[in-house]
PDB file of N, CA and C in Angstrom:
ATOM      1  N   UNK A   1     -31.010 128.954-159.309  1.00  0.00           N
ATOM      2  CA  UNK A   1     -31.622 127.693-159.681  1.00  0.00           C
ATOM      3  C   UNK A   1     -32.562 127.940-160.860  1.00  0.00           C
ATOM      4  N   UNK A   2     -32.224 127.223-161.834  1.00  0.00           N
ATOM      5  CA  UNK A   2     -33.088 127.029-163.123  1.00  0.00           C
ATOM      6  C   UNK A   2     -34.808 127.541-162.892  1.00  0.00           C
ATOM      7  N   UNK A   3     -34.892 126.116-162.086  1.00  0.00           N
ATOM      8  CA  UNK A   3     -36.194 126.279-162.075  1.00  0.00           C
ATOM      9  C   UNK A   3     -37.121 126.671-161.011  1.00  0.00           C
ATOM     10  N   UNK A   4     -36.369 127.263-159.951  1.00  0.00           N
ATOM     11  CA  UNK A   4     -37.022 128.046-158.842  1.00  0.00           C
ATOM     12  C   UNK A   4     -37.953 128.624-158.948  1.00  0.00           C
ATOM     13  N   UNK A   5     -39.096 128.983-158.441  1.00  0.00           N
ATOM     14  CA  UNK A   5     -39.961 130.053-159.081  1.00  0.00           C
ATOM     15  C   UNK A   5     -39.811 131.178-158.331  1.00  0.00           C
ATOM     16  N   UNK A   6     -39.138 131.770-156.835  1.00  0.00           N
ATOM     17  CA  UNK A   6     -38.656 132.743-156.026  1.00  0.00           C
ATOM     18  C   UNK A   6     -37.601 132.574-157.042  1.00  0.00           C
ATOM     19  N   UNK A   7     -36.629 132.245-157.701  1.00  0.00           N
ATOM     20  CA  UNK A   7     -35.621 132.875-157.947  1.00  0.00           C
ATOM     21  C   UNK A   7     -35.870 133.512-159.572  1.00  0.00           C
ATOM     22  N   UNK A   8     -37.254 133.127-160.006  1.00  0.00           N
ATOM     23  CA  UNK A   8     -37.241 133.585-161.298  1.00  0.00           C
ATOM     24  C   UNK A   8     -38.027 134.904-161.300  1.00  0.00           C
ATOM     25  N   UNK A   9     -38.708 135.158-160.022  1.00  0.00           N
ATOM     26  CA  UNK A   9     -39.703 136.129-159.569  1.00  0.00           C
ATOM     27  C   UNK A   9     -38.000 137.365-159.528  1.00  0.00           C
ATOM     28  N   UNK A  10     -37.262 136.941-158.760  1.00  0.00           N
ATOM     29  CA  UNK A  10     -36.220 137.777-158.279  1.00  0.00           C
ATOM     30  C   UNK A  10     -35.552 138.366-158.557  1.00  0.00           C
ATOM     31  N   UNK A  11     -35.370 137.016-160.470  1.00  0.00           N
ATOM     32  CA  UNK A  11     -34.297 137.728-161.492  1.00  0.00           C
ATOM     33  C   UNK A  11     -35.506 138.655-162.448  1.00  0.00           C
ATOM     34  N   UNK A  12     -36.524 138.686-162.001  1.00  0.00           N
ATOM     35  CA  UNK A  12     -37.600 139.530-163.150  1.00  0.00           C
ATOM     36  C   UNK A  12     -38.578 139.342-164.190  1.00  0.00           C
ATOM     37  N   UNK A  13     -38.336 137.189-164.269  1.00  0.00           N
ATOM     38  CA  UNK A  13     -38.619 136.449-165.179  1.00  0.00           C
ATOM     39  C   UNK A  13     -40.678 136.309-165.037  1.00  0.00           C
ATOM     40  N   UNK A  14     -40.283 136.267-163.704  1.00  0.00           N
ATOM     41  CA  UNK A  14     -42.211 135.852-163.475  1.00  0.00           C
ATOM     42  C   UNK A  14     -42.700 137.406-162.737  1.00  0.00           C
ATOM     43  N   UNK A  15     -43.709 137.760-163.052  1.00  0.00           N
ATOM     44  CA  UNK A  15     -43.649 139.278-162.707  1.00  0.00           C
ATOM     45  C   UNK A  15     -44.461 138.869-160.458  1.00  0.00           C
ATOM     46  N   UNK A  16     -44.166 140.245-160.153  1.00  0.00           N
ATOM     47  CA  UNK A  16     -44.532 140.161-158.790  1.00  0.00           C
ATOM     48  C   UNK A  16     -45.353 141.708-158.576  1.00  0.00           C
ATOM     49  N   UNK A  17     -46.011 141.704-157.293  1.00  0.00           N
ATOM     50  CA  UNK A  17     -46.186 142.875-156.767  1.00  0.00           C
ATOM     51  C   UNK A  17     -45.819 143.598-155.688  1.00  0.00           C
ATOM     52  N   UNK A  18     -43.988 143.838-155.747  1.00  0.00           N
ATOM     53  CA  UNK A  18     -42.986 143.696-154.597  1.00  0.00           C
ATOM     54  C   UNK A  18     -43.612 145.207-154.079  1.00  0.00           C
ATOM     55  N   UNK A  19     -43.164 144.762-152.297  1.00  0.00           N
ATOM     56  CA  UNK A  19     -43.125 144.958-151.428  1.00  0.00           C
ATOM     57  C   UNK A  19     -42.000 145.981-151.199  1.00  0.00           C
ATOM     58  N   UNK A  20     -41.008 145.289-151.471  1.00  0.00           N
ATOM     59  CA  UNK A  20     -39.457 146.034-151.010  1.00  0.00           C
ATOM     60  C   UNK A  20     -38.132 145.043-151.111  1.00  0.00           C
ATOM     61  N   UNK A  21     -36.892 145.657-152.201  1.00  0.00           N
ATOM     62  CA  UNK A  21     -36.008 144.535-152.736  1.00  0.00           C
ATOM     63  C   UNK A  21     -35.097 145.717-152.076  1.00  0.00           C
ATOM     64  N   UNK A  22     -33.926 145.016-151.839  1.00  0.00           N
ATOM     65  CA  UNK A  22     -32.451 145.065-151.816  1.00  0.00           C
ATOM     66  C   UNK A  22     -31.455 144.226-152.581  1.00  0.00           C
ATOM     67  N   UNK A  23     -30.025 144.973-152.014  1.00  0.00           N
ATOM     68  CA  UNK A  23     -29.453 143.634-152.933  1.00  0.00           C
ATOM     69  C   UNK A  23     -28.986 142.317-152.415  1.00  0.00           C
ATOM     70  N   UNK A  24     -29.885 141.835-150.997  1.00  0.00           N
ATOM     71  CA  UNK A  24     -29.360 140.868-150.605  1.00  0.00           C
ATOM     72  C   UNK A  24     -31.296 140.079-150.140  1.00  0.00           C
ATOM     73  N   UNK A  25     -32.117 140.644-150.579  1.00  0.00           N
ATOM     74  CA  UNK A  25     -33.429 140.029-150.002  1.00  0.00           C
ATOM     75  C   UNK A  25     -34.534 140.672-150.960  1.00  0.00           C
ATOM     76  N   UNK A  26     -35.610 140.148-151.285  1.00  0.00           N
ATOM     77  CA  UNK A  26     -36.951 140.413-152.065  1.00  0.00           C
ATOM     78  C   UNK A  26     -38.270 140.492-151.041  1.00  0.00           C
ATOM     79  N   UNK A  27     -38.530 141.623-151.545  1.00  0.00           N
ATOM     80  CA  UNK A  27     -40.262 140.688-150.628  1.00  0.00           C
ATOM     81  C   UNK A  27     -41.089 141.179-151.761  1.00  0.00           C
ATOM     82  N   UNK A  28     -42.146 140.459-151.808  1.00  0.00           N
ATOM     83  CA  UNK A  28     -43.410 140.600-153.011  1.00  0.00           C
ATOM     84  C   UNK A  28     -44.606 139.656-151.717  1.00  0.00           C
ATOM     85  N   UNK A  29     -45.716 140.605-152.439  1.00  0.00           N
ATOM     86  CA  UNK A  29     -47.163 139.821-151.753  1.00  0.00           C
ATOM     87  C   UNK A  29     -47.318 138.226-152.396  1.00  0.00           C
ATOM     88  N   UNK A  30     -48.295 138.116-151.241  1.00  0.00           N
ATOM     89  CA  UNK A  30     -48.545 136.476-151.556  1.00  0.00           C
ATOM     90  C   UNK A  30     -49.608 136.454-152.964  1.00  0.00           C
ATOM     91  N   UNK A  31     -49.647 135.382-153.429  1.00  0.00           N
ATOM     92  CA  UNK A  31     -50.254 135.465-154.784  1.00  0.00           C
ATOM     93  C   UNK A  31     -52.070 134.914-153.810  1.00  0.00           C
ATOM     94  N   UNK A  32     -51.320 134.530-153.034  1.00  0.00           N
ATOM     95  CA  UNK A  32     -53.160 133.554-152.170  1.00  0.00           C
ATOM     96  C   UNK A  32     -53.257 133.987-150.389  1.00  0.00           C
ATOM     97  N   UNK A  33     -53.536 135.848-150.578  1.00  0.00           N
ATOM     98  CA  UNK A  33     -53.222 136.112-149.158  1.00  0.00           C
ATOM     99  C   UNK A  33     -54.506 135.725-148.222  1.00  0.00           C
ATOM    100  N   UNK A  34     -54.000 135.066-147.073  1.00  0.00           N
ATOM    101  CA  UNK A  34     -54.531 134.751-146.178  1.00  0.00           C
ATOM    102  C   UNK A  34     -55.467 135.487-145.250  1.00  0.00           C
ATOM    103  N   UNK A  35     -54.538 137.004-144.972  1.00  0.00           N
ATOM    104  CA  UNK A  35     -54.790 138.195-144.155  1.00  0.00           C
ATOM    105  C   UNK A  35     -54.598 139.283-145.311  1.00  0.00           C
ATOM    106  N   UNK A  36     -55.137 140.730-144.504  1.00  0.00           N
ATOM    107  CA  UNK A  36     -55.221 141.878-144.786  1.00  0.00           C
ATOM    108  C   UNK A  36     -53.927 141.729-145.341  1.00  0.00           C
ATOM    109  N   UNK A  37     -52.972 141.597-144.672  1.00  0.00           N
ATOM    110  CA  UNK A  37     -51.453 142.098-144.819  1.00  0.00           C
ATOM    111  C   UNK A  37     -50.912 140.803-144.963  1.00  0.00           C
ATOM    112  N   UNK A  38     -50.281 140.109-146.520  1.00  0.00           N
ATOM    113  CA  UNK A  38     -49.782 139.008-146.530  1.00  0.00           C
ATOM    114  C   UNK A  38     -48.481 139.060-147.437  1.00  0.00           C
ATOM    115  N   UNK A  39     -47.399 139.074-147.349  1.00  0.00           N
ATOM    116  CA  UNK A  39     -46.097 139.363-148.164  1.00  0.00           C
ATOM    117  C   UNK A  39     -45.009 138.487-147.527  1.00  0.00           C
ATOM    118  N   UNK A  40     -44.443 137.766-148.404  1.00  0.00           N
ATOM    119  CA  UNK A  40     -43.060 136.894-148.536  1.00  0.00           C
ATOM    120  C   UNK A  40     -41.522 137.658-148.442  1.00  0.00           C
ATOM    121  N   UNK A  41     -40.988 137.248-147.531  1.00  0.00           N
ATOM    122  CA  UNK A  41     -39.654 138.125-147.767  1.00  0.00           C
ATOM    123  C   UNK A  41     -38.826 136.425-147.944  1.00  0.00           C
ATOM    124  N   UNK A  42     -38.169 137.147-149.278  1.00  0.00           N
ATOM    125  CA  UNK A  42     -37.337 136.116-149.156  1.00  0.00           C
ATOM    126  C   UNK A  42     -35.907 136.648-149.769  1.00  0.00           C
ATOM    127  N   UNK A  43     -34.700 135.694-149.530  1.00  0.00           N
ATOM    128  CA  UNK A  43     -33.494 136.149-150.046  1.00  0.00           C
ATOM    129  C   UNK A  43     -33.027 135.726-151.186  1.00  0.00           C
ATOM    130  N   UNK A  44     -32.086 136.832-151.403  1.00  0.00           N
ATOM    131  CA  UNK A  44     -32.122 136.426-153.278  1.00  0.00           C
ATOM    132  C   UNK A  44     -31.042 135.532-153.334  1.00  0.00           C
ATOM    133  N   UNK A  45     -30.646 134.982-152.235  1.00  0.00           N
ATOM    134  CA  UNK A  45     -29.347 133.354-152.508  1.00  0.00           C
ATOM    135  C   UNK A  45     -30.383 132.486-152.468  1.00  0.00           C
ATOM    136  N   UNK A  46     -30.375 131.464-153.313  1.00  0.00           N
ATOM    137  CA  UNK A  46     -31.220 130.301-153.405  1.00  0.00           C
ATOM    138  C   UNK A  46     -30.683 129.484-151.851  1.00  0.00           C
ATOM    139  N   UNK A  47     -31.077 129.735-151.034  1.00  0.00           N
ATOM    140  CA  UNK A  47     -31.403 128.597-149.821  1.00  0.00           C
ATOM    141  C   UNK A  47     -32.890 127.700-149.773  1.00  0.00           C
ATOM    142  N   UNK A  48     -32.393 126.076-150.438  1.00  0.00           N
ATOM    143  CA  UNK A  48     -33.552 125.293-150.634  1.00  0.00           C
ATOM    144  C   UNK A  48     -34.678 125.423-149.522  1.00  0.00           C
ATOM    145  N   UNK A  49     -34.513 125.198-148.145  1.00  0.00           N
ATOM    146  CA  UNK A  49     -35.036 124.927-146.751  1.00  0.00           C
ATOM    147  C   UNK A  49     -33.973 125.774-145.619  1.00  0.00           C
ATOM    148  N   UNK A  50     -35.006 126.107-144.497  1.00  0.00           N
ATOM    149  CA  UNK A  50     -34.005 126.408-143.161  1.00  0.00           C
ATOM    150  C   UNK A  50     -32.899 125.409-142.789  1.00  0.00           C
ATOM    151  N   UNK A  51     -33.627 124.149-143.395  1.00  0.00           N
ATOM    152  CA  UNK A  51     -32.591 122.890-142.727  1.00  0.00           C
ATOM    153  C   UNK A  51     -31.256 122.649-143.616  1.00  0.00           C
ATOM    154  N   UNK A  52     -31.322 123.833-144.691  1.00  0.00           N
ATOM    155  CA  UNK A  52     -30.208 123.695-145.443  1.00  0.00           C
ATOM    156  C   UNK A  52     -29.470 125.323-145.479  1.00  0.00           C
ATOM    157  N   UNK A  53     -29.774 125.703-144.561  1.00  0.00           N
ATOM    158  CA  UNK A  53     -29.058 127.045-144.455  1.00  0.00           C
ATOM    159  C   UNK A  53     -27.736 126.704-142.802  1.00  0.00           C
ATOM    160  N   UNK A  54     -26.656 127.592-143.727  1.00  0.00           N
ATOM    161  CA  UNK A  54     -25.209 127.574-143.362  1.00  0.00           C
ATOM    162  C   UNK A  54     -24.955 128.807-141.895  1.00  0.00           C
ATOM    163  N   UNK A  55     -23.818 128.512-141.708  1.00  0.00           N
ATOM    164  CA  UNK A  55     -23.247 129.486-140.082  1.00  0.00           C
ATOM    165  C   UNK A  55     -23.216 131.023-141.189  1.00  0.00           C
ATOM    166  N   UNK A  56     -22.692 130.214-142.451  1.00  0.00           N
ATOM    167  CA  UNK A  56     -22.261 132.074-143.234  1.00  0.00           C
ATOM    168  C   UNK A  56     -23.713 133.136-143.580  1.00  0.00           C
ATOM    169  N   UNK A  57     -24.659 131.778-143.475  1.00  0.00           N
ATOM    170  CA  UNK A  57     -26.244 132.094-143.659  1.00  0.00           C
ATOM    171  C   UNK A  57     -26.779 133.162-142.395  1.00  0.00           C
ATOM    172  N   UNK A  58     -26.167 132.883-141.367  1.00  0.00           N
ATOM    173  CA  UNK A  58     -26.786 134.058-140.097  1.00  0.00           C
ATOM    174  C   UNK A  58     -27.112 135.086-140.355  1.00  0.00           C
ATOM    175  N   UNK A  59     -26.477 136.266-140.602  1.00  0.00           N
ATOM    176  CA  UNK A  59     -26.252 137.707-140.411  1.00  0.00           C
ATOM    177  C   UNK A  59     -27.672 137.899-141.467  1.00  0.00           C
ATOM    178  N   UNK A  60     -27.701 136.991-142.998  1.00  0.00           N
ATOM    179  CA  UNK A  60     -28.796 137.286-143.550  1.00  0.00           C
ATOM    180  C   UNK A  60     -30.164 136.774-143.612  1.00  0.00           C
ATOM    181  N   UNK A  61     -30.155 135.388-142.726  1.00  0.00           N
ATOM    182  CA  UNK A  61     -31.544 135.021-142.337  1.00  0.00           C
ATOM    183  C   UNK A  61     -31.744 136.207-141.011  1.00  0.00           C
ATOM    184  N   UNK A  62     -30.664 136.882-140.205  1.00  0.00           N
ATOM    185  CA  UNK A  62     -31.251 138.009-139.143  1.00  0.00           C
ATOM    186  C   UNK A  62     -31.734 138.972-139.916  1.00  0.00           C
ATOM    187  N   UNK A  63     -31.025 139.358-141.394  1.00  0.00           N
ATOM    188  CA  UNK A  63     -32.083 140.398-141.876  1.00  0.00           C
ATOM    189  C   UNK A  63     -33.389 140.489-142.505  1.00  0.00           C
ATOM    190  N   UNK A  64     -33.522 139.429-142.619  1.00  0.00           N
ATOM    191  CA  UNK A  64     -34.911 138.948-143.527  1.00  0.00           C
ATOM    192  C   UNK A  64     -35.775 138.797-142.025  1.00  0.00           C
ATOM    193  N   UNK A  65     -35.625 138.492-140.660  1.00  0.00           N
ATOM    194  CA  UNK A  65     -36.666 138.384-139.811  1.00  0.00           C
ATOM    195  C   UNK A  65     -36.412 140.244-139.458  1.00  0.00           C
ATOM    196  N   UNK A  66     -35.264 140.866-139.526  1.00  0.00           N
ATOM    197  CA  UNK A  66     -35.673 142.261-139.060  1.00  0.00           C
ATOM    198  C   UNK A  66     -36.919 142.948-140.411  1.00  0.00           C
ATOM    199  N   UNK A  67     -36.207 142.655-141.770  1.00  0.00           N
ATOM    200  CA  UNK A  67     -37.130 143.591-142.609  1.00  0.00           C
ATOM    201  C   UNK A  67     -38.689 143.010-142.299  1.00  0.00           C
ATOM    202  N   UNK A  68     -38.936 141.278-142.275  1.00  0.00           N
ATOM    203  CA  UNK A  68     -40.114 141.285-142.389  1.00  0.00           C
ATOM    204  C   UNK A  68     -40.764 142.233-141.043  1.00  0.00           C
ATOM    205  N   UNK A  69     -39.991 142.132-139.629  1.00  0.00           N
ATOM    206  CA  UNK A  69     -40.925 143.217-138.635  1.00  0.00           C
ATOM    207  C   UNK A  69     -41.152 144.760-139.113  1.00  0.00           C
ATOM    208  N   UNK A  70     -40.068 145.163-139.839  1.00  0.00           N
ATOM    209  CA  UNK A  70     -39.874 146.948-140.419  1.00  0.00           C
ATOM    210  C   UNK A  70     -40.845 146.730-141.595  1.00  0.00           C
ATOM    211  N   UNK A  71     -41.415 145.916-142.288  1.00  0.00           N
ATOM    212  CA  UNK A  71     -42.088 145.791-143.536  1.00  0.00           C
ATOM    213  C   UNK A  71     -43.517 145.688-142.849  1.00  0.00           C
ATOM    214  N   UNK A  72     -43.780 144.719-141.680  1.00  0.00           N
ATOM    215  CA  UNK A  72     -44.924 144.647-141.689  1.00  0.00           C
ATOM    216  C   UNK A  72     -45.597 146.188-140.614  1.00  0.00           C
ATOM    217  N   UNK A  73     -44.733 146.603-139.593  1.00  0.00           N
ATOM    218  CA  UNK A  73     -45.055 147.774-138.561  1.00  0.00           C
ATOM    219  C   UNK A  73     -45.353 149.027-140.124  1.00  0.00           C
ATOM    220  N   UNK A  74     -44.782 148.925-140.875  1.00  0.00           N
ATOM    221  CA  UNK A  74     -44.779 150.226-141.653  1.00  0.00           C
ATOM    222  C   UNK A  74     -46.374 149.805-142.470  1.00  0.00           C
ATOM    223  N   UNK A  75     -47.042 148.662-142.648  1.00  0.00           N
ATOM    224  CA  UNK A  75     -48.125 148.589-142.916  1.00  0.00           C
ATOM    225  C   UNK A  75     -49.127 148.565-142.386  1.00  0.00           C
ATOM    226  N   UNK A  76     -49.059 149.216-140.763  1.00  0.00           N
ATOM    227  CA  UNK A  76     -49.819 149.535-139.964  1.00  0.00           C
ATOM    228  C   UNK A  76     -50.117 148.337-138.779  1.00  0.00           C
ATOM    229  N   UNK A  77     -48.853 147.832-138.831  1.00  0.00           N
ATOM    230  CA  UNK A  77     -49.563 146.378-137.754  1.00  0.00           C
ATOM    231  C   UNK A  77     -48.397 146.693-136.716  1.00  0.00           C
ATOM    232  N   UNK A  78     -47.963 147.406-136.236  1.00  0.00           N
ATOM    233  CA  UNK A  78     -46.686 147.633-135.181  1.00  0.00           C
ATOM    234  C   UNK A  78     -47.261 147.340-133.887  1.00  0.00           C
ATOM    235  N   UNK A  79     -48.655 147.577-133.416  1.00  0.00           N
ATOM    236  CA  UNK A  79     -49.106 147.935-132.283  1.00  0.00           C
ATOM    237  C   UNK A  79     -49.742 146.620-132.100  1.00  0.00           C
ATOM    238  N   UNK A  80     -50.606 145.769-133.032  1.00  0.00           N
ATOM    239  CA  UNK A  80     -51.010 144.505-132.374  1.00  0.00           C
ATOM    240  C   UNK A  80     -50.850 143.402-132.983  1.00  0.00           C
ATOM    241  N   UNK A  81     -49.211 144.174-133.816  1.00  0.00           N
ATOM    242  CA  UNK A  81     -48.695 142.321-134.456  1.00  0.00           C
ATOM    243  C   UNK A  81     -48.879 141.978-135.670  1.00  0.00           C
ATOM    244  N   UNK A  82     -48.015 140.608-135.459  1.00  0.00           N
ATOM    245  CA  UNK A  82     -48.701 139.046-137.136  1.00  0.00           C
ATOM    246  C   UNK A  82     -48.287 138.152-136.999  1.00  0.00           C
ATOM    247  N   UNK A  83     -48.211 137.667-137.663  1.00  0.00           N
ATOM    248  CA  UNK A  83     -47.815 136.117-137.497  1.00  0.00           C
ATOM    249  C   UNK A  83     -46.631 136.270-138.583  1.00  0.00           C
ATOM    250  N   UNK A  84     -45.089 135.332-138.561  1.00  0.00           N
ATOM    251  CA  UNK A  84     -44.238 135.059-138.710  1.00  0.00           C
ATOM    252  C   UNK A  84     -43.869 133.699-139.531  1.00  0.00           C
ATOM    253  N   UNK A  85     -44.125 133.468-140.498  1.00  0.00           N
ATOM    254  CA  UNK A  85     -43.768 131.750-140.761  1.00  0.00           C
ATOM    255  C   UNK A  85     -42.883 131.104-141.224  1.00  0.00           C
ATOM    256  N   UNK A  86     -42.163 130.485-141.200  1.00  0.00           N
ATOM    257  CA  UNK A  86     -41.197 129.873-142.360  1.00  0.00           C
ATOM    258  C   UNK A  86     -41.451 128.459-142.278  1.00  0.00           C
ATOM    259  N   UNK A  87     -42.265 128.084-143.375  1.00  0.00           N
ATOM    260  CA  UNK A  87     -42.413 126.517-143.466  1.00  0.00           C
ATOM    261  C   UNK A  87     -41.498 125.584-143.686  1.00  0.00           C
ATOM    262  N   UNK A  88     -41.533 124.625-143.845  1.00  0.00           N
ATOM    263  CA  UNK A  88     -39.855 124.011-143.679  1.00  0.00           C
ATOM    264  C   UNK A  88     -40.023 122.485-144.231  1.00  0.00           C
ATOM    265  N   UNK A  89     -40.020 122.288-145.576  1.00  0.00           N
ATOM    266  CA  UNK A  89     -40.208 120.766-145.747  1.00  0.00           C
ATOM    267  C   UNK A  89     -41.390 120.724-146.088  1.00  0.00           C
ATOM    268  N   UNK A  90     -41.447 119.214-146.068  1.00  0.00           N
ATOM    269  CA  UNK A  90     -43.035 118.439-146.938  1.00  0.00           C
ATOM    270  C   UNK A  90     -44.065 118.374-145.337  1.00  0.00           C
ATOM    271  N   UNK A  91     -42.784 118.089-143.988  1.00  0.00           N
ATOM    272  CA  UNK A  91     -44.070 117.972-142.544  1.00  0.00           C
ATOM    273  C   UNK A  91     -44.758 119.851-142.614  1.00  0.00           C
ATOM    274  N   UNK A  92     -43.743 120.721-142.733  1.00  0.00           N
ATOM    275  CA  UNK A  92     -43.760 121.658-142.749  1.00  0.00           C
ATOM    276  C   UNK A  92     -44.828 122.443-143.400  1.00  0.00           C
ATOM    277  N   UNK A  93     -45.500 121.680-144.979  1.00  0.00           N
ATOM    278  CA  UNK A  93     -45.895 122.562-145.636  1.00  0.00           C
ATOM    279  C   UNK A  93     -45.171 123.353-146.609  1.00  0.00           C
ATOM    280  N   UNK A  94     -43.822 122.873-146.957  1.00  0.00           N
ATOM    281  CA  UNK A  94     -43.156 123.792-147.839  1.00  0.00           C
ATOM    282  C   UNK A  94     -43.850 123.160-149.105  1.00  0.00           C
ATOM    283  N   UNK A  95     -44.157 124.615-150.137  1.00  0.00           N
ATOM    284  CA  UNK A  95     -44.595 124.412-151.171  1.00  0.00           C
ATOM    285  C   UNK A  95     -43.465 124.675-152.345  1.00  0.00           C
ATOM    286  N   UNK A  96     -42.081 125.527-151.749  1.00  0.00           N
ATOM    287  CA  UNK A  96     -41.499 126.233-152.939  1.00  0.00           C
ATOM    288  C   UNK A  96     -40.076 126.417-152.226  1.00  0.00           C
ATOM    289  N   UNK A  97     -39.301 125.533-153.279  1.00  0.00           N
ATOM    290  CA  UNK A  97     -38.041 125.186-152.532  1.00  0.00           C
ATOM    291  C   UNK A  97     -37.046 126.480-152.159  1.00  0.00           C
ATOM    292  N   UNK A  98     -37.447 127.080-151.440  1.00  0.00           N
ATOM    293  CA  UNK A  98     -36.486 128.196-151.652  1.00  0.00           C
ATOM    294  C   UNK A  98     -37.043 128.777-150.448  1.00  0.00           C
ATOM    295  N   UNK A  99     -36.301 128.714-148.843  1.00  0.00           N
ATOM    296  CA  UNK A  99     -36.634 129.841-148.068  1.00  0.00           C
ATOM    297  C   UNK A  99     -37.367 131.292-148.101  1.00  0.00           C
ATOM    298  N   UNK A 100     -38.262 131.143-147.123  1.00  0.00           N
ATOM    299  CA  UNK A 100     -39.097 132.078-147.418  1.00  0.00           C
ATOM    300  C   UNK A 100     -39.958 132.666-145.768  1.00  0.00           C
ATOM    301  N   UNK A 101     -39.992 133.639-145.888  1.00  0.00           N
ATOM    302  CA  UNK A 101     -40.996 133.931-144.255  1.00  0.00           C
ATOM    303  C   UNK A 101     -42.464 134.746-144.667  1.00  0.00           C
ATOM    304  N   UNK A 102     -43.427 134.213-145.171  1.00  0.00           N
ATOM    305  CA  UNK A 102     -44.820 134.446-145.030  1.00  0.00           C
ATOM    306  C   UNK A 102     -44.582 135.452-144.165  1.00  0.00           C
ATOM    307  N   UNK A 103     -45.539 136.876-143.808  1.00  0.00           N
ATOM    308  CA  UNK A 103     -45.758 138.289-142.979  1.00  0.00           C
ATOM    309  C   UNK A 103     -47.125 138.102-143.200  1.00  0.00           C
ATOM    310  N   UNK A 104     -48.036 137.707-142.117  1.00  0.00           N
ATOM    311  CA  UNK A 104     -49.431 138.271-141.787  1.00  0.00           C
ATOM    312  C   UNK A 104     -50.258 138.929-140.876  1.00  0.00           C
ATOM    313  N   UNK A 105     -50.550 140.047-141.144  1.00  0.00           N
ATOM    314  CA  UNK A 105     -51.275 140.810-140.350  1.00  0.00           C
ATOM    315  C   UNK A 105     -52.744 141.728-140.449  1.00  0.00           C
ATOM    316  N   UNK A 106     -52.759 142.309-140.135  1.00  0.00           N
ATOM    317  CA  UNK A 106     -54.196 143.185-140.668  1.00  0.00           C
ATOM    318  C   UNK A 106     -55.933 142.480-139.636  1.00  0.00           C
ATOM    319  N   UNK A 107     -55.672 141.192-139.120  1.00  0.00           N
ATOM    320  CA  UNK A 107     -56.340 140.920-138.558  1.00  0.00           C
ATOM    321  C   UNK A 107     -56.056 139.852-137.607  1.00  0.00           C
ATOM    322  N   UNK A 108     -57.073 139.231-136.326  1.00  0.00           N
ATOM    323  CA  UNK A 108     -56.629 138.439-135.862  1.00  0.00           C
ATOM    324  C   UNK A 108     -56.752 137.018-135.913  1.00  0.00           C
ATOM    325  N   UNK A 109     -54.930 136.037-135.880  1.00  0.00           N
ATOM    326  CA  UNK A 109     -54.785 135.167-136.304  1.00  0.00           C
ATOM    327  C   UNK A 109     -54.602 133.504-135.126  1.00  0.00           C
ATOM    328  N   UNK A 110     -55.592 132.710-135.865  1.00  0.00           N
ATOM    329  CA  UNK A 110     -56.310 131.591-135.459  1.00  0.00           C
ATOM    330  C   UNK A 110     -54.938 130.609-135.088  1.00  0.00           C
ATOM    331  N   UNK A 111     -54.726 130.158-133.781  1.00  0.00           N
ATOM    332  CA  UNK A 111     -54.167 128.922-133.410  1.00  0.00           C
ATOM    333  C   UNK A 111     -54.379 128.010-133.140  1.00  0.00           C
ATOM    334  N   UNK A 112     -54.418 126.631-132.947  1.00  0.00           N
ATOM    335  CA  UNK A 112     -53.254 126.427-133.883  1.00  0.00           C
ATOM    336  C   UNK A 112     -53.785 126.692-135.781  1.00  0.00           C
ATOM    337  N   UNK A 113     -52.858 126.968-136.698  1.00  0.00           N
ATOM    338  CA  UNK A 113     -53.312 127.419-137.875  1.00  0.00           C
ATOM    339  C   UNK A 113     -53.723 126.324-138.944  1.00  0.00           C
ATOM    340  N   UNK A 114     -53.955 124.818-138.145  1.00  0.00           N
ATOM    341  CA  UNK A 114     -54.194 123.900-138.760  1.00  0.00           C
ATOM    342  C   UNK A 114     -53.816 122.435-139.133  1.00  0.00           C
TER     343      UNK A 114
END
């Protein structure tokens, strides 16, 4: 997508401070982290929303929730956790059309978050 800003981060266009890429998923830190430990994994197929992801979509929305747990335990949070997000829409809070799972950890996190 043209004007994505995850997909322009992805192709190299807007710079990031990644986390850990493959050739099927990105993660880079949040630009406005919340927690100690705040990083985006997202996939490098433009999927607008969860509510627009496909059956062929499975296998790689399962890898984007395994890396974000292997991404965030390897930053020292294995033993008491984070929080998990994928916002979803305008009720949701989506700010940036393009699937995405927020990773926060490093301290402890406030429910409900608002």
């Amino acid at each position: 997508m043209n004007d994505c800003l995850f997909c322009k981060i992805i192709a190299g266009e807007i710079p990031c401070n990644k986390v850990y890429e493959d050739d099927e998923i990105c993660a880079f830190h949040d630009i406005s982290p919340q927690a100690p430990v705040h990083f985006l994994v997202v996939p490098k197929k433009h999927i607008p929303t969860l509510m627009d992801a496909k059956g062929e979509d499975a296998a790689l929305l399962g890898k984007l929730l395994y890396k974000a747990q292997e991404l965030l335990a390897a930053r020292g949070c294995a033993e008491k956790g984070g929080r998990f997000v994928i916002n979803c829409k305008e009720d949701g809070m989506q700010t940036v059309s393009h699937i995405h799972i927020h990773v926060l950890g490093g301290r402890p996190l406030l429910w409900p978050p608002g």
